[in-house]
PDB file of N, CA and C in Angstrom:
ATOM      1  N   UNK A   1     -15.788  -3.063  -9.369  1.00  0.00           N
ATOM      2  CA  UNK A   1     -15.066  -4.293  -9.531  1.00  0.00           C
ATOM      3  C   UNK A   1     -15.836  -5.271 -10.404  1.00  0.00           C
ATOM      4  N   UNK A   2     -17.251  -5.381 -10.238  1.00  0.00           N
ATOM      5  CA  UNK A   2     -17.831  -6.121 -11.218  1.00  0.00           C
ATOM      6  C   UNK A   2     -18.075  -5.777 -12.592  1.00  0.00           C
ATOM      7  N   UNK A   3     -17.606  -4.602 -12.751  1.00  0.00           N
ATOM      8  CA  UNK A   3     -17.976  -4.103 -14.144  1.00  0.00           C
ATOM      9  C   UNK A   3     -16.388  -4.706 -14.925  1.00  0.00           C
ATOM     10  N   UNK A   4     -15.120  -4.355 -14.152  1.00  0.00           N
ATOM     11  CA  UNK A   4     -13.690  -5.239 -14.453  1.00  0.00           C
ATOM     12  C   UNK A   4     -14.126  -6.677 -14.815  1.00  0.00           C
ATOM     13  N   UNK A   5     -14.670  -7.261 -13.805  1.00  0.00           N
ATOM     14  CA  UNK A   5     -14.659  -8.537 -13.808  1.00  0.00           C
ATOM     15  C   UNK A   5     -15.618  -9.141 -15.398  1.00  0.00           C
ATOM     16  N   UNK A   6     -16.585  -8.095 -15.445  1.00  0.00           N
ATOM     17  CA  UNK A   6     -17.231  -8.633 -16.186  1.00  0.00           C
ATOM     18  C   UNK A   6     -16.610  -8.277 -18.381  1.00  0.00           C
ATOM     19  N   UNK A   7     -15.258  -7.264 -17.601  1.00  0.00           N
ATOM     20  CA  UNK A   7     -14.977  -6.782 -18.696  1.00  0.00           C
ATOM     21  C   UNK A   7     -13.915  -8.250 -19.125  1.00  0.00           C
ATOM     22  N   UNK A   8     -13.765  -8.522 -18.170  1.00  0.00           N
ATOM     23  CA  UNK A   8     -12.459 -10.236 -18.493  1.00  0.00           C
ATOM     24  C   UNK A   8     -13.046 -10.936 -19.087  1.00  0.00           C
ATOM     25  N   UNK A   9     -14.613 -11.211 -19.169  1.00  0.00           N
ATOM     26  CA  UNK A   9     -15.272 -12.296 -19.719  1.00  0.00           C
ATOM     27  C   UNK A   9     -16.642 -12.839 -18.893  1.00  0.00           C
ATOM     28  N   UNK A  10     -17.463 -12.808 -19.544  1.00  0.00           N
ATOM     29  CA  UNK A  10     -18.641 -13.471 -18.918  1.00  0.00           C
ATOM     30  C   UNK A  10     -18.290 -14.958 -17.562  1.00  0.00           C
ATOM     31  N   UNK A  11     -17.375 -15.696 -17.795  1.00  0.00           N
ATOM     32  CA  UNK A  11     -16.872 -16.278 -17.247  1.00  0.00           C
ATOM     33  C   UNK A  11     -16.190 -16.361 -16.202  1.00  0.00           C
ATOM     34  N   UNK A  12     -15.637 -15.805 -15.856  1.00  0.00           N
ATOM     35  CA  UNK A  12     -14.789 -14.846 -15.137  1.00  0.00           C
ATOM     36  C   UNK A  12     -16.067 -14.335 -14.046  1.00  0.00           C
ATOM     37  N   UNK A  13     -16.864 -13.216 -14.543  1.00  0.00           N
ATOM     38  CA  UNK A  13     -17.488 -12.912 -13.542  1.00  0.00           C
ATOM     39  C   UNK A  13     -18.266 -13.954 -12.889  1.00  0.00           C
ATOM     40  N   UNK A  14     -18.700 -15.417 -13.519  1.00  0.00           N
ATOM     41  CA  UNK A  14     -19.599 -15.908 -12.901  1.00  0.00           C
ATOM     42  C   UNK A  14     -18.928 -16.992 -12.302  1.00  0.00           C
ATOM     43  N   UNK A  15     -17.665 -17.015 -12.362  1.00  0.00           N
ATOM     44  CA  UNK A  15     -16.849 -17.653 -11.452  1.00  0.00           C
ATOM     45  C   UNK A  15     -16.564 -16.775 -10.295  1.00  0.00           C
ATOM     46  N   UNK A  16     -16.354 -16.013 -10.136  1.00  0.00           N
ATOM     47  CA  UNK A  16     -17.201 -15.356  -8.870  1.00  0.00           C
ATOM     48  C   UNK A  16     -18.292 -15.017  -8.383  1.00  0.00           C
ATOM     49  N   UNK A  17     -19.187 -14.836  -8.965  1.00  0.00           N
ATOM     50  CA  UNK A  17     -20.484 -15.115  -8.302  1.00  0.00           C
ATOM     51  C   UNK A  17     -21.436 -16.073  -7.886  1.00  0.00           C
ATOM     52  N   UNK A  18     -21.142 -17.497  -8.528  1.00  0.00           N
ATOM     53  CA  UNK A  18     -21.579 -18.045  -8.454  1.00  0.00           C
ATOM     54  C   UNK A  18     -20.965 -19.719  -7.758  1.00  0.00           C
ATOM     55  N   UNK A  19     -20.927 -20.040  -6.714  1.00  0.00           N
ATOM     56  CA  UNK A  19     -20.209 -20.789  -6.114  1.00  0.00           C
ATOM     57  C   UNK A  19     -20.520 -22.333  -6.848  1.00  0.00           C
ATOM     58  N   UNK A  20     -21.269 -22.742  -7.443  1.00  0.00           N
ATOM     59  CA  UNK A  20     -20.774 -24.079  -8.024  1.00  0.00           C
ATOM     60  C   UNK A  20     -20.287 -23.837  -9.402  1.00  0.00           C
ATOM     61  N   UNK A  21     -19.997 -22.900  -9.759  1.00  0.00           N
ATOM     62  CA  UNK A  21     -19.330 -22.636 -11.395  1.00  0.00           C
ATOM     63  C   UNK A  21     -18.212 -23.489 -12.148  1.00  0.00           C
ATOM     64  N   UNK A  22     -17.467 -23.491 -10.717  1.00  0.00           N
ATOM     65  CA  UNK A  22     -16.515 -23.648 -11.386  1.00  0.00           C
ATOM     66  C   UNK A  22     -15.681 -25.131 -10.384  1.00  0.00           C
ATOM     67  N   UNK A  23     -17.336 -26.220 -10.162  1.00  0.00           N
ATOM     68  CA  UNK A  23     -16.985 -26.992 -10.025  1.00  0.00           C
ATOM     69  C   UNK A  23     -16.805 -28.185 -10.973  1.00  0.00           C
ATOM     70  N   UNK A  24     -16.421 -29.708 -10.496  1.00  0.00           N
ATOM     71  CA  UNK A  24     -15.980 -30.530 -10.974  1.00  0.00           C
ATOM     72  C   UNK A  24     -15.353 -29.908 -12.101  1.00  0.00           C
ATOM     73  N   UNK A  25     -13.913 -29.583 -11.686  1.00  0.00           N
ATOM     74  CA  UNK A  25     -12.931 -29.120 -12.872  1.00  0.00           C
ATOM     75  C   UNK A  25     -13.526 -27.980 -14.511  1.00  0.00           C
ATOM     76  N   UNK A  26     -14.550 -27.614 -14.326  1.00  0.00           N
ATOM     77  CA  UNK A  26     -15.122 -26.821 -15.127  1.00  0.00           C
ATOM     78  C   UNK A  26     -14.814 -25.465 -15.009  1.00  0.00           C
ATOM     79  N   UNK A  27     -14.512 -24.699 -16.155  1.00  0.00           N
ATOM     80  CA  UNK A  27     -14.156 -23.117 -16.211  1.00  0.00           C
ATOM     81  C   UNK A  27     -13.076 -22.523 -14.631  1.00  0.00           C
ATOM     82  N   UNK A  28     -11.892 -23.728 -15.160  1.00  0.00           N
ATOM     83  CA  UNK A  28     -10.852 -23.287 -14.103  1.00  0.00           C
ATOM     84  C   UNK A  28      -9.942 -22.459 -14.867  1.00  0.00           C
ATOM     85  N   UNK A  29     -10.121 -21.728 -15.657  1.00  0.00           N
ATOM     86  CA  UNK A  29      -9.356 -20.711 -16.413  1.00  0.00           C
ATOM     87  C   UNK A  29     -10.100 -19.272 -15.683  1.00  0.00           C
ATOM     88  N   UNK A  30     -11.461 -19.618 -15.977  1.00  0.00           N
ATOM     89  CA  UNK A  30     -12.548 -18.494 -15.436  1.00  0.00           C
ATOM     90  C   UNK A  30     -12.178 -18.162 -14.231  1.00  0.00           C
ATOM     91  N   UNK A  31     -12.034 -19.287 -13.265  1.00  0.00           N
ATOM     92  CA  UNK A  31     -11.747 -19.246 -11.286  1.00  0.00           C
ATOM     93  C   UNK A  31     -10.062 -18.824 -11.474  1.00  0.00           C
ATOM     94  N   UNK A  32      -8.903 -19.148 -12.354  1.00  0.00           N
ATOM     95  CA  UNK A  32      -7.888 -18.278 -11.954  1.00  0.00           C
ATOM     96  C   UNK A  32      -8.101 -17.169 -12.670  1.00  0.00           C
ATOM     97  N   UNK A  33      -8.187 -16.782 -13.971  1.00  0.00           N
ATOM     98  CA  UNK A  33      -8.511 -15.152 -14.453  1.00  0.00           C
ATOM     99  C   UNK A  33      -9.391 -14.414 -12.963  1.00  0.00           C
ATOM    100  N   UNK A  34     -10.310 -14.888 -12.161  1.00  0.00           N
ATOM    101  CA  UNK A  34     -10.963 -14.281 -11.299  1.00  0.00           C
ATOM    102  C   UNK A  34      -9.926 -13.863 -10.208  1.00  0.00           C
ATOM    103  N   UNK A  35      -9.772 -14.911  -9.971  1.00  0.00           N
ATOM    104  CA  UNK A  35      -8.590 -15.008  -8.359  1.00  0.00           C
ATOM    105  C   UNK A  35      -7.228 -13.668  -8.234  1.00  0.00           C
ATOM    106  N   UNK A  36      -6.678 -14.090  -9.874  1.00  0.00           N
ATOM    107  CA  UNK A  36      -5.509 -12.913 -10.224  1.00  0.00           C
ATOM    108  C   UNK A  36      -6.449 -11.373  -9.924  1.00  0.00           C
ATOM    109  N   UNK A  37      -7.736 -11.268 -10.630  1.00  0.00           N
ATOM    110  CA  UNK A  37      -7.931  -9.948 -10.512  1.00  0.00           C
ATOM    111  C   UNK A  37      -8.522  -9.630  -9.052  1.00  0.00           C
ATOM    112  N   UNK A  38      -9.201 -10.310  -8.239  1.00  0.00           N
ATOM    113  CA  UNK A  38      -9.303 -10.090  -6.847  1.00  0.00           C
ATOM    114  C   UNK A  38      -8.325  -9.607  -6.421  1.00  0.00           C
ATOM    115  N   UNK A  39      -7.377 -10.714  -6.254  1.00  0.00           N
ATOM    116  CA  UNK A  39      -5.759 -10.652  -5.420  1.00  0.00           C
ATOM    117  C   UNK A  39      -5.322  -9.433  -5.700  1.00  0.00           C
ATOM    118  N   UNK A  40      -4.675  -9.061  -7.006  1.00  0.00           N
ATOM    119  CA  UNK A  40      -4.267  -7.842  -7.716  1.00  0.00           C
ATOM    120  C   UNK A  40      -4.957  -6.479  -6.897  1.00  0.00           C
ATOM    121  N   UNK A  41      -5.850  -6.284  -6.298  1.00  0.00           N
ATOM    122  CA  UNK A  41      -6.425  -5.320  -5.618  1.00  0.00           C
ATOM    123  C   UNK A  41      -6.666  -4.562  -4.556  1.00  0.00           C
ATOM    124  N   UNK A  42      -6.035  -5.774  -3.850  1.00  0.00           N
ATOM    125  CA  UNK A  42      -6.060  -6.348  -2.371  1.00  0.00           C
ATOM    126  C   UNK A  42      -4.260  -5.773  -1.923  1.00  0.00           C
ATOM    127  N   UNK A  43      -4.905  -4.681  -0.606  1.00  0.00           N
ATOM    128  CA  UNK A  43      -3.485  -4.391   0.029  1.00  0.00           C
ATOM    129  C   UNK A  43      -2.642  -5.854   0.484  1.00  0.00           C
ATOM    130  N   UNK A  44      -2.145  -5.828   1.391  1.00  0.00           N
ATOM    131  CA  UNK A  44      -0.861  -6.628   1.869  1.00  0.00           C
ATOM    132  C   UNK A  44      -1.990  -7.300   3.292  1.00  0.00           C
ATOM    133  N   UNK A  45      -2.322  -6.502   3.504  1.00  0.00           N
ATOM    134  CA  UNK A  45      -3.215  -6.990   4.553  1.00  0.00           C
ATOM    135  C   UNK A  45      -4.318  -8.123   4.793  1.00  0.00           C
ATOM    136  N   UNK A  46      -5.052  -7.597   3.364  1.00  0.00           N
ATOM    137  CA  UNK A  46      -6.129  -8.689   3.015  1.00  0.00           C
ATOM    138  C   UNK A  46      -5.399  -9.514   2.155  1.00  0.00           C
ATOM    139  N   UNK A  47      -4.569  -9.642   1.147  1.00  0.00           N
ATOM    140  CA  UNK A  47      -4.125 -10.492   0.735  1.00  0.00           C
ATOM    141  C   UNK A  47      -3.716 -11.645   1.507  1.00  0.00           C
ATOM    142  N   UNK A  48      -2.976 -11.354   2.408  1.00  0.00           N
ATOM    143  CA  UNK A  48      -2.402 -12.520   3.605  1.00  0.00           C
ATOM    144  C   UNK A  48      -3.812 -13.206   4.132  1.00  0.00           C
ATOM    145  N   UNK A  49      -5.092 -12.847   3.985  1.00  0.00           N
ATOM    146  CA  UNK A  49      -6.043 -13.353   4.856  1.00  0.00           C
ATOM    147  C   UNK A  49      -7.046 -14.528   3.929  1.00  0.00           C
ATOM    148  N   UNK A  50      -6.205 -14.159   2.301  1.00  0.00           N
ATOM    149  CA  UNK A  50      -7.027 -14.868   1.330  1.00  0.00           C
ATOM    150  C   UNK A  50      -6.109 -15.403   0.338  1.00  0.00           C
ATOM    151  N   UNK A  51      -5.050 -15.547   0.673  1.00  0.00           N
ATOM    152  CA  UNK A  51      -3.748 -15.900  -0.262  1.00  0.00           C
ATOM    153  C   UNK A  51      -3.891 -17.880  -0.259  1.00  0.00           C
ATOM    154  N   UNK A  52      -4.244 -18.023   0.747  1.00  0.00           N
ATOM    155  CA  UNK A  52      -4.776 -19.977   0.801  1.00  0.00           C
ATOM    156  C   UNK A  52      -6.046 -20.398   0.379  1.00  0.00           C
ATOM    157  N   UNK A  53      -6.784 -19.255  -0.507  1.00  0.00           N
ATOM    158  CA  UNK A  53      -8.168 -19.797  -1.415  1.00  0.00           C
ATOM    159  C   UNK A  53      -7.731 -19.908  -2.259  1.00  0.00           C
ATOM    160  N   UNK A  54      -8.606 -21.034  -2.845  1.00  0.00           N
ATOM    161  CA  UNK A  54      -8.344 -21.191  -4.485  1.00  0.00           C
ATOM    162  C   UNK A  54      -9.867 -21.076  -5.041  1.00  0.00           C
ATOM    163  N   UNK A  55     -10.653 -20.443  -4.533  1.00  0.00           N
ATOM    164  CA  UNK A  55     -11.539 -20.293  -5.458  1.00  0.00           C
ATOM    165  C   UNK A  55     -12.256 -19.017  -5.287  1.00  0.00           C
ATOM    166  N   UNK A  56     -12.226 -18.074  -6.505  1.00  0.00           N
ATOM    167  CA  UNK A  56     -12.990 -16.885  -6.681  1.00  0.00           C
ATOM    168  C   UNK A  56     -14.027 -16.347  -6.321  1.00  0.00           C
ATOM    169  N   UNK A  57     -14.659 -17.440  -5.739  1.00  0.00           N
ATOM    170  CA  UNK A  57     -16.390 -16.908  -4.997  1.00  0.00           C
ATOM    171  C   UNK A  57     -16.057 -17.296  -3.566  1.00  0.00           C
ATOM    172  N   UNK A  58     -15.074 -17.838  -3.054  1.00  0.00           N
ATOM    173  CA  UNK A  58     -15.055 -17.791  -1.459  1.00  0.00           C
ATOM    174  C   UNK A  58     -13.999 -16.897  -1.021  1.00  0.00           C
ATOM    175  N   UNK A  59     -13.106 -16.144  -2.299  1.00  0.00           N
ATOM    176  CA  UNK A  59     -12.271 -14.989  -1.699  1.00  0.00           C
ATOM    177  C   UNK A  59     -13.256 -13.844  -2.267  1.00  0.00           C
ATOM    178  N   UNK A  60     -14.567 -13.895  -3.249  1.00  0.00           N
ATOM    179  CA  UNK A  60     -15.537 -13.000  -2.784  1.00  0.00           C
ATOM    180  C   UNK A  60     -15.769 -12.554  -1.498  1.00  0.00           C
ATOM    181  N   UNK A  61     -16.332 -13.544  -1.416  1.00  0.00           N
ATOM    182  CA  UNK A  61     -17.264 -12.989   0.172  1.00  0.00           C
ATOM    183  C   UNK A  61     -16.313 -13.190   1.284  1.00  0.00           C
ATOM    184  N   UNK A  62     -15.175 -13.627   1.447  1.00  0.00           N
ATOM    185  CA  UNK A  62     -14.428 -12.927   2.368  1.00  0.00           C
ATOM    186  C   UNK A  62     -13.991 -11.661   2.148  1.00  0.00           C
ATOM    187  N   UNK A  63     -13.770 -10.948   1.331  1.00  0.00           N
ATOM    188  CA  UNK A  63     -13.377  -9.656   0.837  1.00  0.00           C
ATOM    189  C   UNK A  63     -14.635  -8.677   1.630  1.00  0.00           C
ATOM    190  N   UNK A  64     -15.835  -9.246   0.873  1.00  0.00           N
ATOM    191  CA  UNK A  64     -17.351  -8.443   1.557  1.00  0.00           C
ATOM    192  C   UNK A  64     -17.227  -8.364   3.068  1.00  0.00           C
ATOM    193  N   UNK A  65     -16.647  -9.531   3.363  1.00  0.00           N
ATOM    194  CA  UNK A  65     -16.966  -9.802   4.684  1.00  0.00           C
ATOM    195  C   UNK A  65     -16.033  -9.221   5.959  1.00  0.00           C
ATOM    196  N   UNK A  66     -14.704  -8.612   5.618  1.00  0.00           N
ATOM    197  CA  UNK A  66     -14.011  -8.518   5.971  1.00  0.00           C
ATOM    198  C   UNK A  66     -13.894  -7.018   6.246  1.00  0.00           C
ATOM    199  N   UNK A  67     -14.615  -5.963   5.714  1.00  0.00           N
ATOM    200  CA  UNK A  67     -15.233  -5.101   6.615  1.00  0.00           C
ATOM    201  C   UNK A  67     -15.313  -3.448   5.333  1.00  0.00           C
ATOM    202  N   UNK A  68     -14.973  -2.718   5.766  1.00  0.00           N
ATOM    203  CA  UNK A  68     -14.893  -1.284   5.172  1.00  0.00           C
ATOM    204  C   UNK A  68     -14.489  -1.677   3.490  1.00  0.00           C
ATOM    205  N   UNK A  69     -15.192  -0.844   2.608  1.00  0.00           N
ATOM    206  CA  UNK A  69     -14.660  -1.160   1.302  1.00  0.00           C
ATOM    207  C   UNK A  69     -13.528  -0.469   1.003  1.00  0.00           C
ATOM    208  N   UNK A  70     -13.309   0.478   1.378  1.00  0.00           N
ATOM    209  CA  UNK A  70     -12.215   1.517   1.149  1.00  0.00           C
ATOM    210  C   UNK A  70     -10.809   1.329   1.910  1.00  0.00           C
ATOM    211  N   UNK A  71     -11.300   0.087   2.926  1.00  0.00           N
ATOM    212  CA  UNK A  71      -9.848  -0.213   3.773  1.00  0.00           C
ATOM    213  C   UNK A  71      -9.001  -1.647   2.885  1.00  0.00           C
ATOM    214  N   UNK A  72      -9.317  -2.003   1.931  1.00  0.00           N
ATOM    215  CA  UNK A  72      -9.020  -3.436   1.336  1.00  0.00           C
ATOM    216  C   UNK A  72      -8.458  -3.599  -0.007  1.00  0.00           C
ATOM    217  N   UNK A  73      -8.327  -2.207  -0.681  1.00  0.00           N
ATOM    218  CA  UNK A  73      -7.913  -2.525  -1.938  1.00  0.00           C
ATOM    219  C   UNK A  73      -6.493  -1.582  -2.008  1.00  0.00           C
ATOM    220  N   UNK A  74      -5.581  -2.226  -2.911  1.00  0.00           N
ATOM    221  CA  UNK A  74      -4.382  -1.863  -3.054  1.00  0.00           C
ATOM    222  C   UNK A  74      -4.280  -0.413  -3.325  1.00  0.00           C
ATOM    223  N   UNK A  75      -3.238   0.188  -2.399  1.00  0.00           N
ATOM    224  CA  UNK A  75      -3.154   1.588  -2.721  1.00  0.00           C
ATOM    225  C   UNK A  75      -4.071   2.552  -1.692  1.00  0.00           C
ATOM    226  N   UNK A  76      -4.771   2.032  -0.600  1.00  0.00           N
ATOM    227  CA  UNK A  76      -5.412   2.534   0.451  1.00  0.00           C
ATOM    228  C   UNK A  76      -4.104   3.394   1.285  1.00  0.00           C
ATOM    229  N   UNK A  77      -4.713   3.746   2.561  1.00  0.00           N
ATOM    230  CA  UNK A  77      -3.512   4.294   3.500  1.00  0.00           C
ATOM    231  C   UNK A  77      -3.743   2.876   4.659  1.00  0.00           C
ATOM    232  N   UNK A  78      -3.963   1.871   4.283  1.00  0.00           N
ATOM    233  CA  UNK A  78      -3.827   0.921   5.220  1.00  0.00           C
ATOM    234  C   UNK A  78      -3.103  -0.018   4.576  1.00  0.00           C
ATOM    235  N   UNK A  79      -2.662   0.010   3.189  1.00  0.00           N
ATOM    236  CA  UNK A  79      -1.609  -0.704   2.364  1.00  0.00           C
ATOM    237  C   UNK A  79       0.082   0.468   2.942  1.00  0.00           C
ATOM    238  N   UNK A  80       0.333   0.320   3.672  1.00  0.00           N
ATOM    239  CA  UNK A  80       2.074   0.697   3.952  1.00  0.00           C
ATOM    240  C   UNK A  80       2.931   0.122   3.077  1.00  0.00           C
ATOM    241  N   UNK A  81       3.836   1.153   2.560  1.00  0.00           N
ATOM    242  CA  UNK A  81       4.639   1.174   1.847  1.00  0.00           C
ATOM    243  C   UNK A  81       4.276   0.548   0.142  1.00  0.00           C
ATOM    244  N   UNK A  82       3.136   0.966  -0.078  1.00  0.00           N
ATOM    245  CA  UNK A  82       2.665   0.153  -1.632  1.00  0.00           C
ATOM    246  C   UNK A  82       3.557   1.255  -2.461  1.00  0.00           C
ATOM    247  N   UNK A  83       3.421   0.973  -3.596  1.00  0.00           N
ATOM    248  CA  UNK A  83       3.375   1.698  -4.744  1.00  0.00           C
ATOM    249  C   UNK A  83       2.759   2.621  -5.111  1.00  0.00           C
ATOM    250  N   UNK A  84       2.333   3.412  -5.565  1.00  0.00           N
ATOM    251  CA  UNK A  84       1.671   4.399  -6.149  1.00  0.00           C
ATOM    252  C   UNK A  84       0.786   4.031  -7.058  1.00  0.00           C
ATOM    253  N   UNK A  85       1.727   3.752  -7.920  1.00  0.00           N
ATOM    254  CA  UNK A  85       1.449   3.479  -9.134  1.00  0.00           C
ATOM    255  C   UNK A  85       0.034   2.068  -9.426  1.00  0.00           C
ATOM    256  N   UNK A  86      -0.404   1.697  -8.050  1.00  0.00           N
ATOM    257  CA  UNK A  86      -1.004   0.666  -7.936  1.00  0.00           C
ATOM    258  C   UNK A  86      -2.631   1.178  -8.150  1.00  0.00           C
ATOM    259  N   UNK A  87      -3.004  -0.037  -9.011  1.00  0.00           N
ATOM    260  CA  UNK A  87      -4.342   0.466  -9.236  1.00  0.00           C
ATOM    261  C   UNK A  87      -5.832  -0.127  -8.259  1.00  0.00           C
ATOM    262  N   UNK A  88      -6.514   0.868  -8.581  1.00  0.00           N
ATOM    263  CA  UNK A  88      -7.390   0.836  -7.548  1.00  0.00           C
ATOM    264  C   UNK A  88      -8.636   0.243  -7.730  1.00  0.00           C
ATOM    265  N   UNK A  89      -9.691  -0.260  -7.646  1.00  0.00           N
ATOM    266  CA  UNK A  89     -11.259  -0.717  -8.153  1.00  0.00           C
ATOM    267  C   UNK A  89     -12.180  -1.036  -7.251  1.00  0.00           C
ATOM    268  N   UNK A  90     -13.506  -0.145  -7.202  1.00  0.00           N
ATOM    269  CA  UNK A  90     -13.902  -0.236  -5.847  1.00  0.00           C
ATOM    270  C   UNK A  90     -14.473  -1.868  -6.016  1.00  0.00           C
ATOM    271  N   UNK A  91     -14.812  -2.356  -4.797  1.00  0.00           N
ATOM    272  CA  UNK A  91     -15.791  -3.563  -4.659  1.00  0.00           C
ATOM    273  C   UNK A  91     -17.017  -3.043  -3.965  1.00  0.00           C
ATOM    274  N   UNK A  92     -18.098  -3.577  -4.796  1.00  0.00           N
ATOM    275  CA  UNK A  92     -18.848  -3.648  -4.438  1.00  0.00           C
ATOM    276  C   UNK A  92     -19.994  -5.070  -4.583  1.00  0.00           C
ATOM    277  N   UNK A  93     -20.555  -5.483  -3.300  1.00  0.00           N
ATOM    278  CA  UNK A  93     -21.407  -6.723  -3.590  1.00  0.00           C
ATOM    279  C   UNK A  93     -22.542  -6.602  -4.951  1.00  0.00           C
ATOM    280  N   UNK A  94     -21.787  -7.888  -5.456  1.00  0.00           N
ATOM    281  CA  UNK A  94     -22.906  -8.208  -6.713  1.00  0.00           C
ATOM    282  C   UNK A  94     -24.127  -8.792  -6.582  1.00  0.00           C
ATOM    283  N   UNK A  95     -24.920  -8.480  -7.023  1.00  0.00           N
ATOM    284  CA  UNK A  95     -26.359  -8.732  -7.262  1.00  0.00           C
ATOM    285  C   UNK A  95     -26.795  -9.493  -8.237  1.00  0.00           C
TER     286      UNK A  95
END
């Protein structure tokens, strides 16, 4: 997932990693380009648990935090009734 993120733009990734980035109104293009590609990944399940953040580094680490990597991204067998066609990207915590 960080190698995606970092393919959107230097920006982008460090609006997720880095929790004052993308304060006082600064690189809020960076924090939604981030947010869309989180969300986008995320079964039905975790989405509902992070759909009321608006910022890319605190639906980070709820994602981390929220348990198994393989149970959270779109297209799992814990996403019911998805698509197929839905794409997949592992997460893993950035360093």
């Amino acid at each position: 997932m960080s190698l995606y993120l970092k393919a959107l733009g230097i920006h982008v990734y460090f609006a997720t990693i880095k929790d004052s980035y993308c304060s006082n109104g600064k690189n809020i293009e960076a924090n939604t380009k981030s947010l869309h590609a989180l969300r986008s990944t995320l079964n039905d399940d975790y989405l509902s648990k992070v759909a009321n953040l608006d910022s890319a580094f605190v639906v980070w680490n709820t994602i981390l935090s929220l348990g198994e990597q393989e149970q959270y991204y779109a297209g799992s067998d814990s996403d019911v009734g998805s698509d197929a066609s839905n794409v997949c990207y592992m997460v893993h915590p950035l360093r």
